[in-house]
PDB file of N, CA and C in Angstrom:
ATOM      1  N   UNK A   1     -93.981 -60.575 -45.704  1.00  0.00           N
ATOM      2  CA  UNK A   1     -92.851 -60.766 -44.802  1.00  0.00           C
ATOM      3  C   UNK A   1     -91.559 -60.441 -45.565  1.00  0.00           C
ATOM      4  N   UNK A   2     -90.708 -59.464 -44.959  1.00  0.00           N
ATOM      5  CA  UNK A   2     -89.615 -59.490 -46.003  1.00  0.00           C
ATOM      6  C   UNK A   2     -88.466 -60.377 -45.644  1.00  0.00           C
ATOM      7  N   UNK A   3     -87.656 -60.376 -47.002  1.00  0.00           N
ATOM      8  CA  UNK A   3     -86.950 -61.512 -47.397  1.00  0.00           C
ATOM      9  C   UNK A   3     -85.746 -61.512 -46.391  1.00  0.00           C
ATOM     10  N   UNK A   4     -85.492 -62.298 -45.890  1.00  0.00           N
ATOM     11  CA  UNK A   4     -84.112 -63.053 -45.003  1.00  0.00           C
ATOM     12  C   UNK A   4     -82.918 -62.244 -45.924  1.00  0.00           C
ATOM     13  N   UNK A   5     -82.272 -61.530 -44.799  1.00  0.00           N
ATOM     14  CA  UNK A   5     -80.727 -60.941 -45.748  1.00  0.00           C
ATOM     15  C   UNK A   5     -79.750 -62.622 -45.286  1.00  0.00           C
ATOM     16  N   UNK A   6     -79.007 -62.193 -46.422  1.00  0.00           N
ATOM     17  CA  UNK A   6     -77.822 -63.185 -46.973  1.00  0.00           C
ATOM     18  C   UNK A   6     -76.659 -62.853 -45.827  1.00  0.00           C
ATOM     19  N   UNK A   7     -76.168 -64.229 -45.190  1.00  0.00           N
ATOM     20  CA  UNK A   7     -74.740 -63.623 -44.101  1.00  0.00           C
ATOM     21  C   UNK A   7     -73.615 -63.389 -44.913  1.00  0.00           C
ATOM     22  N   UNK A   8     -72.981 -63.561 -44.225  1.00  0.00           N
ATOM     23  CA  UNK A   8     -71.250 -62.600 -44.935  1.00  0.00           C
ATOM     24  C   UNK A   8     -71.067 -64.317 -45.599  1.00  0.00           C
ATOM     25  N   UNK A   9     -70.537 -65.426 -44.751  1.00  0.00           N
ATOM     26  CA  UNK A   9     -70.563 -66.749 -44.945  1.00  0.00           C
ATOM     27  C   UNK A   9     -71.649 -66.998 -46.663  1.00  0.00           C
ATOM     28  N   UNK A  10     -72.714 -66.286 -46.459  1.00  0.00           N
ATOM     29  CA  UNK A  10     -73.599 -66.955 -47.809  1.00  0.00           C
ATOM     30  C   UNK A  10     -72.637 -66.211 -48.616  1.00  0.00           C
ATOM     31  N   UNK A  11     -73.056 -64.685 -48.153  1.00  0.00           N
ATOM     32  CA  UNK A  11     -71.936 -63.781 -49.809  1.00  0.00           C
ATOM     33  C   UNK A  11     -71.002 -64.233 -50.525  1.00  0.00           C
ATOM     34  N   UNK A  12     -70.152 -64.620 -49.037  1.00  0.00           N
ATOM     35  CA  UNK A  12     -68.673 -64.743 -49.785  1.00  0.00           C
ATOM     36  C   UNK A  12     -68.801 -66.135 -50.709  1.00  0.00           C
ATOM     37  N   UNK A  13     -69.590 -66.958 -49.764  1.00  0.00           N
ATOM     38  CA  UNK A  13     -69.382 -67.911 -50.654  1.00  0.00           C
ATOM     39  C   UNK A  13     -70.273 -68.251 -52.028  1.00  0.00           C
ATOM     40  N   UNK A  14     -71.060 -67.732 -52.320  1.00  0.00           N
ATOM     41  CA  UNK A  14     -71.737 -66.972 -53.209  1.00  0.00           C
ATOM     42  C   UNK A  14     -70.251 -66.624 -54.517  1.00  0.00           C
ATOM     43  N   UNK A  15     -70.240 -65.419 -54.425  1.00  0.00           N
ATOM     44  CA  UNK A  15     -68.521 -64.948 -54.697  1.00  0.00           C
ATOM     45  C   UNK A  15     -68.028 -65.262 -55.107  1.00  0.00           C
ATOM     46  N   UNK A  16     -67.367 -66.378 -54.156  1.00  0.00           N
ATOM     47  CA  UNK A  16     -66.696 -67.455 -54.677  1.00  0.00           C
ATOM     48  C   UNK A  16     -66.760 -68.426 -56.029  1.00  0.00           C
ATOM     49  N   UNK A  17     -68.168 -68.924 -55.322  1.00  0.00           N
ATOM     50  CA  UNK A  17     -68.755 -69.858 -56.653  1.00  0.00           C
ATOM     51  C   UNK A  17     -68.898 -68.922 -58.081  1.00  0.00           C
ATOM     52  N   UNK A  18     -69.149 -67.721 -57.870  1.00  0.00           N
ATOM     53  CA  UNK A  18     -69.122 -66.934 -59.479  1.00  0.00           C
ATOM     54  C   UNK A  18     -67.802 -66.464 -59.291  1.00  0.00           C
ATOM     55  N   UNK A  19     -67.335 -65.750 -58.849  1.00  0.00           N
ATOM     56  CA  UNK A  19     -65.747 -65.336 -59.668  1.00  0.00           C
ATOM     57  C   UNK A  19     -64.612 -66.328 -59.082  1.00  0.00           C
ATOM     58  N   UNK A  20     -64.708 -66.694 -58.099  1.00  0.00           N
ATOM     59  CA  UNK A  20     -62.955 -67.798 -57.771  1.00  0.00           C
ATOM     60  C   UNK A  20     -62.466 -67.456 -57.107  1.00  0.00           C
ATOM     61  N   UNK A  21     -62.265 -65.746 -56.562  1.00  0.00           N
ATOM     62  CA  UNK A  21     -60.680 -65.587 -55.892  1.00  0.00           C
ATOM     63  C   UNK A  21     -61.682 -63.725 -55.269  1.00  0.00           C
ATOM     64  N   UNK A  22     -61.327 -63.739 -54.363  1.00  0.00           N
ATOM     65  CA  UNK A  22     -61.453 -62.270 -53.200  1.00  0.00           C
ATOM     66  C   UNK A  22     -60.511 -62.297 -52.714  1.00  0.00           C
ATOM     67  N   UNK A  23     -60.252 -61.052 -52.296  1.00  0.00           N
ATOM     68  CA  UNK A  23     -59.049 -59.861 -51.053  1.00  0.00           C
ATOM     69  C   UNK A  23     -60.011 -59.829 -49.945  1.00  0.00           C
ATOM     70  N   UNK A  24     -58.705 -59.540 -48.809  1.00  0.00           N
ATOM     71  CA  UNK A  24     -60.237 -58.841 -47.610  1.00  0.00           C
ATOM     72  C   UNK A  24     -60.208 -57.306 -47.923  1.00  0.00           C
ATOM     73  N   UNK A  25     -59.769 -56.568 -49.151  1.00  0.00           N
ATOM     74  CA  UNK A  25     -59.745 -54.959 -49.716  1.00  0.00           C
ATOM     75  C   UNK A  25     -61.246 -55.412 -50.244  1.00  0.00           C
ATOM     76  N   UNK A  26     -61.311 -56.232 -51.799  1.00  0.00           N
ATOM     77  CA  UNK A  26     -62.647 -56.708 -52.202  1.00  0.00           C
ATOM     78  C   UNK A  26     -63.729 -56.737 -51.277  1.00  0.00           C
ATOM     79  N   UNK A  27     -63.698 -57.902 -50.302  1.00  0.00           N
ATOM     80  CA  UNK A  27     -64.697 -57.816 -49.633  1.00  0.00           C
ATOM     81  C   UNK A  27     -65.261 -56.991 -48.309  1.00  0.00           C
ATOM     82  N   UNK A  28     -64.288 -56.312 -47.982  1.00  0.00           N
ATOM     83  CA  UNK A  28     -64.619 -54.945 -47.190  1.00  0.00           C
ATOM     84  C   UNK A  28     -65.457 -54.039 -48.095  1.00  0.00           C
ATOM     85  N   UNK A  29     -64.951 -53.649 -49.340  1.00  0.00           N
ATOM     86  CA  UNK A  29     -65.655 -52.963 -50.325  1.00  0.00           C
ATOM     87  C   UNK A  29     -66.697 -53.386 -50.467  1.00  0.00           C
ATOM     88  N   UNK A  30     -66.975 -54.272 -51.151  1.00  0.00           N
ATOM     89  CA  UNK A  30     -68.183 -54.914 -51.597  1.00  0.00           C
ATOM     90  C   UNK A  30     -69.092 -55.294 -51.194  1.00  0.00           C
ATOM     91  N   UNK A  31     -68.927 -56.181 -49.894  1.00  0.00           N
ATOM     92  CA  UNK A  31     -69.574 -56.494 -48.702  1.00  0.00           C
ATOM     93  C   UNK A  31     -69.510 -56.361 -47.344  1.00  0.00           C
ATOM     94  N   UNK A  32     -68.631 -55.519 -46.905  1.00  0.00           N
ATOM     95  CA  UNK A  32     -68.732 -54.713 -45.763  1.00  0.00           C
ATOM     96  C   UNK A  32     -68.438 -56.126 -44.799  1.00  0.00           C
ATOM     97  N   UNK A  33     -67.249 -57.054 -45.382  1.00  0.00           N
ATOM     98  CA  UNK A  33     -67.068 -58.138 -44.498  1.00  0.00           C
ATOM     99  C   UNK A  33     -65.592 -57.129 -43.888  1.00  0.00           C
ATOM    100  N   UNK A  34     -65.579 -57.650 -42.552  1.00  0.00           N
ATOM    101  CA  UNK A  34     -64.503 -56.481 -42.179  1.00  0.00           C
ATOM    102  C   UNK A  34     -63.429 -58.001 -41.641  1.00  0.00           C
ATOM    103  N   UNK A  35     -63.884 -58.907 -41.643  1.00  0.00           N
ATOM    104  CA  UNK A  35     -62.968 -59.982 -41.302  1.00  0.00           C
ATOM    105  C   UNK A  35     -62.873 -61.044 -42.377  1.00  0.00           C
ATOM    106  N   UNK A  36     -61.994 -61.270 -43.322  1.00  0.00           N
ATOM    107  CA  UNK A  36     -62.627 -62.165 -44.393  1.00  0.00           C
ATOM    108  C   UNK A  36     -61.786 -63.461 -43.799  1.00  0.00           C
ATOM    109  N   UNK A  37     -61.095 -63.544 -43.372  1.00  0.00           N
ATOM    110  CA  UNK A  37     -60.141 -64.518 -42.783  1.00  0.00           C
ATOM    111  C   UNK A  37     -61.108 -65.489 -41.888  1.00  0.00           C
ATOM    112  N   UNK A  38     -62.049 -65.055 -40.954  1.00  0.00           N
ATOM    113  CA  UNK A  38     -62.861 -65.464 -40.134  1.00  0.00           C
ATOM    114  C   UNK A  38     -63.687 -66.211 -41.258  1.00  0.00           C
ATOM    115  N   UNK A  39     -63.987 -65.183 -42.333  1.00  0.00           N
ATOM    116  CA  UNK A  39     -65.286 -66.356 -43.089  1.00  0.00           C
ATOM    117  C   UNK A  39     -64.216 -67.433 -43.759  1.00  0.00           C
ATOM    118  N   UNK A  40     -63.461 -67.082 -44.293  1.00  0.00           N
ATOM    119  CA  UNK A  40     -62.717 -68.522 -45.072  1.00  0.00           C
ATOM    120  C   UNK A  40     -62.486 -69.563 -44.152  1.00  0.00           C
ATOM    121  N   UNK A  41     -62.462 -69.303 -43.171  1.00  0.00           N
ATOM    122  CA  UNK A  41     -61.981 -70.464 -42.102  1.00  0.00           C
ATOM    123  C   UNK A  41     -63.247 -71.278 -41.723  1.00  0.00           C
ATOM    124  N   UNK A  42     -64.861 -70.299 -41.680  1.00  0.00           N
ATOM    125  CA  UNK A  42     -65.901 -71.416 -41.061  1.00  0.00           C
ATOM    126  C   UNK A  42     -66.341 -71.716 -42.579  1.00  0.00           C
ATOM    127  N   UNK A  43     -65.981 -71.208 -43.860  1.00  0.00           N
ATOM    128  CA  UNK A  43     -65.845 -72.236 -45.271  1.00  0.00           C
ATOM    129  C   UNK A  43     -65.351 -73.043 -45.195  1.00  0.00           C
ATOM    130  N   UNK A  44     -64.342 -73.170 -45.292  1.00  0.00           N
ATOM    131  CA  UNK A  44     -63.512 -74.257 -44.963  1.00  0.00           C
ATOM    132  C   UNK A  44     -63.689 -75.572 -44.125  1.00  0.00           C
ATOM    133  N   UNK A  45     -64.309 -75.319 -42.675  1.00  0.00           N
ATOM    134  CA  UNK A  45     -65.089 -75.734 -41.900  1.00  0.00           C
ATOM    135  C   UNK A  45     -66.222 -76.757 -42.697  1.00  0.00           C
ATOM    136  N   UNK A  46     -66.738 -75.559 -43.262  1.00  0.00           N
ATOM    137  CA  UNK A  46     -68.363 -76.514 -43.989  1.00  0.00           C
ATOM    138  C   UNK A  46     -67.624 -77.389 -44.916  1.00  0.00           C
ATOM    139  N   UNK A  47     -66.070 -77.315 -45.149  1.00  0.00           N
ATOM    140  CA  UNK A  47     -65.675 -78.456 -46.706  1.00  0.00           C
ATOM    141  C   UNK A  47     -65.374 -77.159 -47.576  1.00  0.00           C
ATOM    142  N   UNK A  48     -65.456 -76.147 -47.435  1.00  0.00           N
ATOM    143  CA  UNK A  48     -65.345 -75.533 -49.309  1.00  0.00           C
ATOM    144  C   UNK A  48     -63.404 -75.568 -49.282  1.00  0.00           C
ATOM    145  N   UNK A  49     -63.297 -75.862 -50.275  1.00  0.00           N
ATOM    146  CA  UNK A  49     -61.495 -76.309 -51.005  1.00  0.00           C
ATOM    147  C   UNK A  49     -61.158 -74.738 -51.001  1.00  0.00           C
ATOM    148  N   UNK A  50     -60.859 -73.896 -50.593  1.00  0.00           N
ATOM    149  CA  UNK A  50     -60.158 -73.017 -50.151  1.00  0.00           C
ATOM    150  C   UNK A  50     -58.428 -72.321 -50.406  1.00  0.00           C
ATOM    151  N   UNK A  51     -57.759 -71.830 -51.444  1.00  0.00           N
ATOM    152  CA  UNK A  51     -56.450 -71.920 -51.390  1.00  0.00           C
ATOM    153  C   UNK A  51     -56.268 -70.250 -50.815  1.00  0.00           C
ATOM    154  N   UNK A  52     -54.990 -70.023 -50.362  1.00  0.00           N
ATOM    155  CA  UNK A  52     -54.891 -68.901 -50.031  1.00  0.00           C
ATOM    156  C   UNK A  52     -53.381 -68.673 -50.591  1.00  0.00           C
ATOM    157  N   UNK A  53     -52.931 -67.687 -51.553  1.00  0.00           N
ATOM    158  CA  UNK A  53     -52.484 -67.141 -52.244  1.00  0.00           C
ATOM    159  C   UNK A  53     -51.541 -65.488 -51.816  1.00  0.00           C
ATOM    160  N   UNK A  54     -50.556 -65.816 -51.111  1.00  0.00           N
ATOM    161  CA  UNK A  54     -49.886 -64.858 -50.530  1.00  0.00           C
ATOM    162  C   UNK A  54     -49.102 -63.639 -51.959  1.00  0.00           C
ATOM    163  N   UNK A  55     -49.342 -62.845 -51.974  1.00  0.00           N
ATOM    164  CA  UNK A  55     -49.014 -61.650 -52.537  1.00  0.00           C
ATOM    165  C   UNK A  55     -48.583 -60.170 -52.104  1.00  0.00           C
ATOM    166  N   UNK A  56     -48.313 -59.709 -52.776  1.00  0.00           N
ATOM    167  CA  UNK A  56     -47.392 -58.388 -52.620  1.00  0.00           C
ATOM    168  C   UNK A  56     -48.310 -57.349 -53.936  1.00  0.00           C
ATOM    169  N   UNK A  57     -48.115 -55.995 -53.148  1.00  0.00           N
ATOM    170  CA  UNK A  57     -48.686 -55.053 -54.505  1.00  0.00           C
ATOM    171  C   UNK A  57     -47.399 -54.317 -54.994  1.00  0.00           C
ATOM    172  N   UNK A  58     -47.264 -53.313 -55.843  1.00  0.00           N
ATOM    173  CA  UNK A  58     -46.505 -52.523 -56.088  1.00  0.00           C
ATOM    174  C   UNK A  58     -45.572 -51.561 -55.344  1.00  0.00           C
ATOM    175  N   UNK A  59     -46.726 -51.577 -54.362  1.00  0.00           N
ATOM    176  CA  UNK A  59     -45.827 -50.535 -53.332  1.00  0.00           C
ATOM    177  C   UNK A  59     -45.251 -51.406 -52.000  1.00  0.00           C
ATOM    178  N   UNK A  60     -45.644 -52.779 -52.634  1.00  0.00           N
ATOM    179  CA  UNK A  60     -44.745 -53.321 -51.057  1.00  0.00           C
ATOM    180  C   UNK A  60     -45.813 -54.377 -50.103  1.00  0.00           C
ATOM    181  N   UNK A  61     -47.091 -53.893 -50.327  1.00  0.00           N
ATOM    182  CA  UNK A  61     -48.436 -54.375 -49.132  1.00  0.00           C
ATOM    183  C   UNK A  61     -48.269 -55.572 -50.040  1.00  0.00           C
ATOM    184  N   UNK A  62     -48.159 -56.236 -48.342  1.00  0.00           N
ATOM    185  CA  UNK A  62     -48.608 -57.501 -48.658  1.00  0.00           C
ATOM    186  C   UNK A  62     -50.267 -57.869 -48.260  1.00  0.00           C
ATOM    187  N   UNK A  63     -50.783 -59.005 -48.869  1.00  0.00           N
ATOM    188  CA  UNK A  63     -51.798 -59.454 -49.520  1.00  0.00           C
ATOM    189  C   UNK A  63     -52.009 -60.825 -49.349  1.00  0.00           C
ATOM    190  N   UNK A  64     -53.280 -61.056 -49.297  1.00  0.00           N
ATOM    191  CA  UNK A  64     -53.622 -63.008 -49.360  1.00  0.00           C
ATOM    192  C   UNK A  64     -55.300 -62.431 -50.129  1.00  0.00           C
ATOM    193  N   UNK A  65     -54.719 -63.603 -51.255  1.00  0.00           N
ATOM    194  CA  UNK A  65     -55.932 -63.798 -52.518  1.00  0.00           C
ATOM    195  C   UNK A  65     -56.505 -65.059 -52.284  1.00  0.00           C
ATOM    196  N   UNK A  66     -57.819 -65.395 -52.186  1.00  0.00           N
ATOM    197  CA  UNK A  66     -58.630 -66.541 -51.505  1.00  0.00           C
ATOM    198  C   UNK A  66     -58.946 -66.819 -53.188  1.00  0.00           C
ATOM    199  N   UNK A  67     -58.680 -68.101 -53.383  1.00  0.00           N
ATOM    200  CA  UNK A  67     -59.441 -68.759 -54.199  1.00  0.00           C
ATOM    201  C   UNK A  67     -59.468 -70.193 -53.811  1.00  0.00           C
ATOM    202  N   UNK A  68     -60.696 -70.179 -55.103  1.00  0.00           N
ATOM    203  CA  UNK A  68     -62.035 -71.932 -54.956  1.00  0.00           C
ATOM    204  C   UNK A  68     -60.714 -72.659 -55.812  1.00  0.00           C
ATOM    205  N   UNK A  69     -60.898 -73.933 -55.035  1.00  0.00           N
ATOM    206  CA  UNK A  69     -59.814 -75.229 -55.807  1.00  0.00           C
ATOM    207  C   UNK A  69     -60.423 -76.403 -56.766  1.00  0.00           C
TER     208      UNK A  69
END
């Protein structure tokens, strides 16, 4: 029987627990989450401590960096 794929919800939070902090640029890339805002919110939901980290790049784009608290 093959193995159960992982939801966006497991990944990210997966992710999380090893590195700390994702973009929704990161996780579009990486995991083809096209809404990361949606998963931090039903994290959050389950309890995970959640900060969100408003930023700017070089050229101006603004940005929100999700990290574990």
């Amino acid at each position: 029987m093959p193995k159960a794929l992982m939801t966006q919800d497991e990944m990210i939070r997966r992710h999380m627990d090893m590195v700390g902090s994702i973009t929704c640029v990161e996780a579009q890339a990486v995991y083809r989450v096209r809404s990361l805002t949606s998963v931090m919110s039903r994290l959050r939901k389950d309890g995970m401590d959640i900060r969100s980290e408003r930023k700017t790049d070089p050229m101006g784009q603004r940005y929100v960096r999700y990290h574990t608290v």
